[in-house]
Protein backbone atom coordinates (compact mmCIF):
# COMPACT_ATOMS: atom_id res chain seq x y z
CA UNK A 1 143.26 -39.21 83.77
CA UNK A 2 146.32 -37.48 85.51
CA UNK A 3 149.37 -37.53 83.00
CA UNK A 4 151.74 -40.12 85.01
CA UNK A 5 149.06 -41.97 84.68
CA UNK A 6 148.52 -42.21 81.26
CA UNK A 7 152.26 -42.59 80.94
CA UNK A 8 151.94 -45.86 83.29
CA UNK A 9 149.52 -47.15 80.59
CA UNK A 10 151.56 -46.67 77.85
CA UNK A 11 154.67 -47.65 79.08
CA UNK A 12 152.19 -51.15 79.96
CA UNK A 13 151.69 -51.05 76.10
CA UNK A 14 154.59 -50.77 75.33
CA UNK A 15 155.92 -54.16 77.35
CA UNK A 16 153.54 -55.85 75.53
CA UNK A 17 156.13 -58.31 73.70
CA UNK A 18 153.05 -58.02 70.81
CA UNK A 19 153.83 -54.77 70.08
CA UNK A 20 157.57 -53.25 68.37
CA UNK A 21 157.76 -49.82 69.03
CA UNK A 22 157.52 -47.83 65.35
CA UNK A 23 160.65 -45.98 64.34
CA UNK A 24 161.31 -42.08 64.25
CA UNK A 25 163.99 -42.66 61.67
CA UNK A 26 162.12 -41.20 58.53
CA UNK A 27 160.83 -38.45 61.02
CA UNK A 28 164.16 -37.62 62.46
CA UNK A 29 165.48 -37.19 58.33
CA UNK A 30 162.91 -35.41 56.43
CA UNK A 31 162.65 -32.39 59.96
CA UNK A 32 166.67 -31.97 59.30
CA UNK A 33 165.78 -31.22 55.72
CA UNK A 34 162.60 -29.15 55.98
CA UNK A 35 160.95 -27.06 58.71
CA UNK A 36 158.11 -29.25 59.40
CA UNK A 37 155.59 -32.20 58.22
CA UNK A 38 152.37 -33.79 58.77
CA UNK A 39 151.35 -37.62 58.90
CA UNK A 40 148.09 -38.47 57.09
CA UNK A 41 146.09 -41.45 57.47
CA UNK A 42 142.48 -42.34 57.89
CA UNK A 43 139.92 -44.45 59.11
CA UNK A 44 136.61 -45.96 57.57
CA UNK A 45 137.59 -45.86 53.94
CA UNK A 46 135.98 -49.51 53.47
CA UNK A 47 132.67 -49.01 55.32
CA UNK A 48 129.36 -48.85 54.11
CA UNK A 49 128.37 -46.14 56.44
CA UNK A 50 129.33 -43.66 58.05
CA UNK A 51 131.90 -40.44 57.48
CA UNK A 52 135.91 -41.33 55.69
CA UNK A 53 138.43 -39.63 59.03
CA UNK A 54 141.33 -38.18 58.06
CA UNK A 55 143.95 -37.91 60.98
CA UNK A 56 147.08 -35.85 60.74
CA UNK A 57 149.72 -35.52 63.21
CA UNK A 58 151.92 -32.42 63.26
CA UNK A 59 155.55 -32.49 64.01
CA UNK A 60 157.84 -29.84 63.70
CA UNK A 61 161.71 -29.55 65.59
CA UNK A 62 159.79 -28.17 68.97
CA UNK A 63 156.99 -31.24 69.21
CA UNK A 64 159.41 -34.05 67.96
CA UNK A 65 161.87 -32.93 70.66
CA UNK A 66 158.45 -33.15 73.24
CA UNK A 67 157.66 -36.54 71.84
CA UNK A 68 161.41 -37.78 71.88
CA UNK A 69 162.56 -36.52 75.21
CA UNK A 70 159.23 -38.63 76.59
CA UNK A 71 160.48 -41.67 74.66
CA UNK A 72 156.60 -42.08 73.00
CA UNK A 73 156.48 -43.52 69.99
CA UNK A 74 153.18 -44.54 67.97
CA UNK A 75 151.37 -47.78 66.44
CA UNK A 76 149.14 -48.68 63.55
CA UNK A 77 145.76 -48.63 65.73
CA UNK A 78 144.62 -51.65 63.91
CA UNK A 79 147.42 -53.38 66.47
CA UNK A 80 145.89 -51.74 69.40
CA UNK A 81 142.43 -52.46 71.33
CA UNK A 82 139.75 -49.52 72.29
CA UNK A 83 141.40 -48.72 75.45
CA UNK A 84 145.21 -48.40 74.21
CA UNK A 85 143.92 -46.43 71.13
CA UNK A 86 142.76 -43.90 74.06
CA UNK A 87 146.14 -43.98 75.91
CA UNK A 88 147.70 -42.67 73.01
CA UNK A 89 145.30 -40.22 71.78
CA UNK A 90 145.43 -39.02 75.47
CA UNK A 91 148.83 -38.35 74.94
CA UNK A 92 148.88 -36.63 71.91
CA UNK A 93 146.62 -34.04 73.84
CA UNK A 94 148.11 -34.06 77.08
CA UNK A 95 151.72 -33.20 75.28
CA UNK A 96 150.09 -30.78 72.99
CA UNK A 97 151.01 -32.16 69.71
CA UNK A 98 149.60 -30.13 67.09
CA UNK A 99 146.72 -32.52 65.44
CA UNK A 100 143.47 -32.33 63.60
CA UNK A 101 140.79 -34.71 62.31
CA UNK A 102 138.47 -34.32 59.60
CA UNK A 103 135.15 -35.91 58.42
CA UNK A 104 134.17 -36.27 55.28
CA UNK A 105 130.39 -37.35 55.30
CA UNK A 106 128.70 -40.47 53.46
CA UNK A 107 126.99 -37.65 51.19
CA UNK A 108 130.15 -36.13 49.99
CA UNK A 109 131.66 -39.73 49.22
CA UNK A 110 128.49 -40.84 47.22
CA UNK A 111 128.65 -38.20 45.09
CA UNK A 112 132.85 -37.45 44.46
CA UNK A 113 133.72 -40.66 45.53
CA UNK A 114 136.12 -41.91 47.57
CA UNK A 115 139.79 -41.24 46.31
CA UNK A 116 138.47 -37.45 45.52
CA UNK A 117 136.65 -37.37 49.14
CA UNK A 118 140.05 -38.16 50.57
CA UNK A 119 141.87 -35.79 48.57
CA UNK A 120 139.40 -33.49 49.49
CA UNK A 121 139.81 -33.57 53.35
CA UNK A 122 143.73 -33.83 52.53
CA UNK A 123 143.81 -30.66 50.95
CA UNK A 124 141.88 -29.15 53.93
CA UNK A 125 144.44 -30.01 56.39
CA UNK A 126 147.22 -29.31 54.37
CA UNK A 127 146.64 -25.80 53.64
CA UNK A 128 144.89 -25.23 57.76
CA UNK A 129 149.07 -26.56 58.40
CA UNK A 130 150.76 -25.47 56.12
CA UNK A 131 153.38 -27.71 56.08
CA UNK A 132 156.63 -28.07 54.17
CA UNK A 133 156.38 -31.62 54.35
CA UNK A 134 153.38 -34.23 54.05
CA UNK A 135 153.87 -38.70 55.00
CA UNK A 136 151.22 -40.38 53.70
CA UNK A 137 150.69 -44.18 54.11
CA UNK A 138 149.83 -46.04 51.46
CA UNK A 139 150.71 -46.22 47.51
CA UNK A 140 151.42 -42.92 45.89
CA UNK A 141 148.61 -40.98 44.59
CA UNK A 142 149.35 -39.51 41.44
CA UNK A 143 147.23 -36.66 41.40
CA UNK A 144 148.94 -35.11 44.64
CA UNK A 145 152.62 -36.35 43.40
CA UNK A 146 154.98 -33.33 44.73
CA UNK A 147 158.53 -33.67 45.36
CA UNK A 148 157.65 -32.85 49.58
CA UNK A 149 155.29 -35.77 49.61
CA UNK A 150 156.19 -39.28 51.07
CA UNK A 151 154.39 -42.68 50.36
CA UNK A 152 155.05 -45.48 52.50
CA UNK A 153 153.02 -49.04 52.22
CA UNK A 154 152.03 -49.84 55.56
CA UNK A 155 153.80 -46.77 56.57
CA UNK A 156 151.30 -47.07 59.88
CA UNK A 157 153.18 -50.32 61.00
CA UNK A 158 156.76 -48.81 60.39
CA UNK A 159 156.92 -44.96 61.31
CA UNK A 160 155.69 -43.63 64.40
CA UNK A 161 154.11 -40.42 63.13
CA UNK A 162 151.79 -42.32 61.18
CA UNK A 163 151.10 -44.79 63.52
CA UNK A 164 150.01 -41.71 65.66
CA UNK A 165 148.00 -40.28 62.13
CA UNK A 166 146.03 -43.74 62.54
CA UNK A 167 144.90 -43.44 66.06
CA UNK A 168 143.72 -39.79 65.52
CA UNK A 169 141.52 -41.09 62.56
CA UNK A 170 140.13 -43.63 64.03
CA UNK A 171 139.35 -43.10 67.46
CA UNK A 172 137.09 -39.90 66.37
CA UNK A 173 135.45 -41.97 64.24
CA UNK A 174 134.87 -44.91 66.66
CA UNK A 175 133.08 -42.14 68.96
CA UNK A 176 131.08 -40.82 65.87
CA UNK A 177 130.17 -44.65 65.46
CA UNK A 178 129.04 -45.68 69.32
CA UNK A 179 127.14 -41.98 69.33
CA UNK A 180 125.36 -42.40 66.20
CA UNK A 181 124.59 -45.99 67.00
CA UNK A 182 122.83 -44.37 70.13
CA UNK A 183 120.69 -42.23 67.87
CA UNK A 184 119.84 -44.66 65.70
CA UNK A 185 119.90 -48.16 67.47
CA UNK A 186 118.65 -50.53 65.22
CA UNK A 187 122.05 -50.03 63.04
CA UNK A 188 124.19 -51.74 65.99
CA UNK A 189 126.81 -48.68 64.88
CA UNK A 190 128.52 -49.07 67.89
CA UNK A 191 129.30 -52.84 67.35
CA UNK A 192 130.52 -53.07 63.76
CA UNK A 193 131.28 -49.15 63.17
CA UNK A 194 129.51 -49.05 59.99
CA UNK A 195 132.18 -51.68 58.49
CA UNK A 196 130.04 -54.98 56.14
CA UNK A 197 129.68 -57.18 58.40
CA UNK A 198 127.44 -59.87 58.20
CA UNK A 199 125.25 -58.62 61.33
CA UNK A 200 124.79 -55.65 59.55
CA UNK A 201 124.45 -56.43 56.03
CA UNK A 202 121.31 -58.29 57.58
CA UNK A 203 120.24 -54.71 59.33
CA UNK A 204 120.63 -53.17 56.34
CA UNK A 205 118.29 -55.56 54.80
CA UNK A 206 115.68 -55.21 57.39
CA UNK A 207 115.03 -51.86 58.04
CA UNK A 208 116.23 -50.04 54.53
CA UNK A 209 118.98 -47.53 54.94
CA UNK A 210 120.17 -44.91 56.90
CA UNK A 211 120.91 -41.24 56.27
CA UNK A 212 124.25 -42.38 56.86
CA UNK A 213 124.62 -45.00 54.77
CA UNK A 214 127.02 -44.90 51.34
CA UNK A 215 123.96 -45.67 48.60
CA UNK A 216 127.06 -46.00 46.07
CA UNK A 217 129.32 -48.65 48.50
CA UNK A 218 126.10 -50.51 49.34
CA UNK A 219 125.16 -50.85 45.27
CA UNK A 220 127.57 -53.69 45.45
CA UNK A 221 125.79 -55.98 47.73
């Protein structure tokens, strides 16, 4: 897809009376105090199946000026469909805003857990980065509690960069979903992305588990 394009898509979005475009504010602040930061959020914490994504979105004076002179800003991707989550992931790329993705596998999660899986892949992308500053959304995590680090509560509905964090996360998953779902049909991965839905609590039930399923999530049901 050429890039005016993609621009003509997301400049549809963005009429979309639905949608508020998320604020650089916090952005614009913590890059006049440090050199740079990264925006961390993730994707399939809550499903029974299926790897924890970690997407981080790099910003430093020379990308925020890239994303602010193209007047793009970012959305939770819960608030956007398949096809919009694209767009913007599209445009990450095509402007060549630093960004990176990580996996953390069901096997990993079943036997640190969650919390320590995601502090895990945190850690990975923090130190491949580098950066002087790190926006999480979410509650603060006491374990990584540094005076550089930034909690915000539904920080993906409010500031841009992590609205952009959110899409990153979970459109790699989504593709790791629909592919797997082709390898292993039965599961209907493509449908419900490993999430507990009905439909595939029933799946579950009739043909056992999968080598990508979380034993400990699934212990619950």
């Amino acid at each position: 897809m050429e890039m005016n394009k993609i621009f003509f898509h997301f400049r549809k979005i963005l009429s979309k009376k639905r949608l508020k475009p998320n604020s650089w504010i916090v952005e614009k602040k913590l890059l006049k105090q440090y050199k740079d930061l990264i925006a961390i959020d993730e994707a399939g914490r809550g499903a029974l199946a299926g790897p924890l994504s970690i997407g981080c979105l790099y910003l430093d004076r020379t990308s925020f000026k890239i994303l602010e002179k193209n007047k793009i800003y970012f959305f939770d991707s819960k608030v956007l469909n398949e096809k919009e989550r694209e767009i913007f992931r599209k445009i990450i790329k095509k402007l060549g805003i630093p960004h990176k993705v990580i996996f953390i596998n069901n096997k990993k999660i079943d036997k640190i857990g969650i919390q320590k899986a995601f502090f895990y892949g945190f850690q990975k992308l923090y130190q491949y980065f580098q950066s002087k500053a790190v926006i999480f959304d979410g509650k603060e995590i006491k374990n990584i509690k540094k005076d550089n680090f930034y909690f915000f509560i539904k920080g993906d509905k409010n500031l841009s960069s992590l609205g952009g964090a959110s899409i990153l996360a979970k459109t790699k998953r989504d593709r790791f979903m629909i592919n797997l779902g082709k390898k292993l049909p039965q599961y209907l991965f493509e449908i419900h992305k490993g999430y507990g839905t009905k439909k595939h609590l029933q799946l579950i039930k009739k043909f056992g588990l999968s080598p990508y399923h979380r034993k400990s999530f699934i212990k619950i049901f």
